[in-house]
C-alpha atoms as a PDB file:
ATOM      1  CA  UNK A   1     105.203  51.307  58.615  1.00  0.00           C
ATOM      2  CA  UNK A   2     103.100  51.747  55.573  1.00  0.00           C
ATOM      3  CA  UNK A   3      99.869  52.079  56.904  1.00  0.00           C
ATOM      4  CA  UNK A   4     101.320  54.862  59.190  1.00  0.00           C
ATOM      5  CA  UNK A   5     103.186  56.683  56.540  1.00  0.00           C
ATOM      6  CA  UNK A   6     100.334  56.663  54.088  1.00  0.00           C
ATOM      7  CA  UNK A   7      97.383  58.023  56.874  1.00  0.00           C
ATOM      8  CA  UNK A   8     100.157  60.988  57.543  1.00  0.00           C
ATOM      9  CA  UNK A   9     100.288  61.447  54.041  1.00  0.00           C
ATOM     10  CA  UNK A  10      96.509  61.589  54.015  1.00  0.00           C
ATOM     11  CA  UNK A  11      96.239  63.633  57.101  1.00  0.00           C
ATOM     12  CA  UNK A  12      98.680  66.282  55.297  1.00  0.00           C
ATOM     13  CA  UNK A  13      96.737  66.142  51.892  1.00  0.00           C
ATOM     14  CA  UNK A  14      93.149  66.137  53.673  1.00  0.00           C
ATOM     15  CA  UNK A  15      94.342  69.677  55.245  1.00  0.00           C
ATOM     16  CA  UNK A  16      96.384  71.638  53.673  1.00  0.00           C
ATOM     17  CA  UNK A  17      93.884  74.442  52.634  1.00  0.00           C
ATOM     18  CA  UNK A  18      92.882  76.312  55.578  1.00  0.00           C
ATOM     19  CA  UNK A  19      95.656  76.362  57.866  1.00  0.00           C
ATOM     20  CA  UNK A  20      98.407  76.633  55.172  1.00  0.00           C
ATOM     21  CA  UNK A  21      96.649  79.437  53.518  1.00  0.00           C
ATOM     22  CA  UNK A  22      96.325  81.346  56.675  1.00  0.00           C
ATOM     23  CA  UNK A  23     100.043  80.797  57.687  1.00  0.00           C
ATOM     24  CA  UNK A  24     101.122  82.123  54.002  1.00  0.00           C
ATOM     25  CA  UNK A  25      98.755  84.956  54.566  1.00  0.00           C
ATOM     26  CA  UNK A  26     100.130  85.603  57.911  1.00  0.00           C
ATOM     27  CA  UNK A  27     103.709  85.437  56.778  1.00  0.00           C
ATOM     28  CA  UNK A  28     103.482  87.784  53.920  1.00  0.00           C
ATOM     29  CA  UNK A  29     101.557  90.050  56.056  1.00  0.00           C
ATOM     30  CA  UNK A  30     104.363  89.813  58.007  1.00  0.00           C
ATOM     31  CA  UNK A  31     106.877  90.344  55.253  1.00  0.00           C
ATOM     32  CA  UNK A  32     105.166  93.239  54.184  1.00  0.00           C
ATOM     33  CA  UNK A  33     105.003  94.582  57.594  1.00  0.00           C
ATOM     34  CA  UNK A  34     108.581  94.156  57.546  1.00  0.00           C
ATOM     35  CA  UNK A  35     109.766  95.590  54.946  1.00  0.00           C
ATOM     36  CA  UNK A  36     106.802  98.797  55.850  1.00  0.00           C
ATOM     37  CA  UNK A  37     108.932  98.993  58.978  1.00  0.00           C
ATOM     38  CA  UNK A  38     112.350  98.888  57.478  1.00  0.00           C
ATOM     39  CA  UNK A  39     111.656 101.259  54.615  1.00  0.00           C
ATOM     40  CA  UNK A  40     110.167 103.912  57.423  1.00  0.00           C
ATOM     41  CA  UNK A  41     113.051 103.532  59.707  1.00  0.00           C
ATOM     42  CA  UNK A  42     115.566 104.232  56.810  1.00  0.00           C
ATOM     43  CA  UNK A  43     113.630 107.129  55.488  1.00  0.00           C
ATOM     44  CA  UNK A  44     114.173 108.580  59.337  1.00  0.00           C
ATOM     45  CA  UNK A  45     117.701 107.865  59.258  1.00  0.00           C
ATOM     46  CA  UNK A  46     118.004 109.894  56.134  1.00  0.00           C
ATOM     47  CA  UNK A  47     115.964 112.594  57.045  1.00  0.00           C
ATOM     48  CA  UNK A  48     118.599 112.706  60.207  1.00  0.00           C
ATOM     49  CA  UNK A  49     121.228 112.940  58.475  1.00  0.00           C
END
């Protein structure tokens, strides 16, 4: 149980760097995306109105 729980551990700290960096980039490219998106579409619905 502890041999298995520690070479996780190790697997997770041996790694984090590339693909957790790319997922954070990702998701606040995604965020700002978003938020690009949602901004635009309530500027139309102003401008409709």
């Amino acid at each position: 149980m502890a041999t298995h729980a520690s070479s996780d551990l190790r697997s997770v700290v041996r790694r984090p760097t590339p693909g957790r960096v790319a997922y954070d980039v990702g998701a606040r490219c995604r965020a700002i995306g978003i938020s690009i998106a949602v901004l635009l579409i309530v500027f139309v619905i102003l401008a409709l109105i």
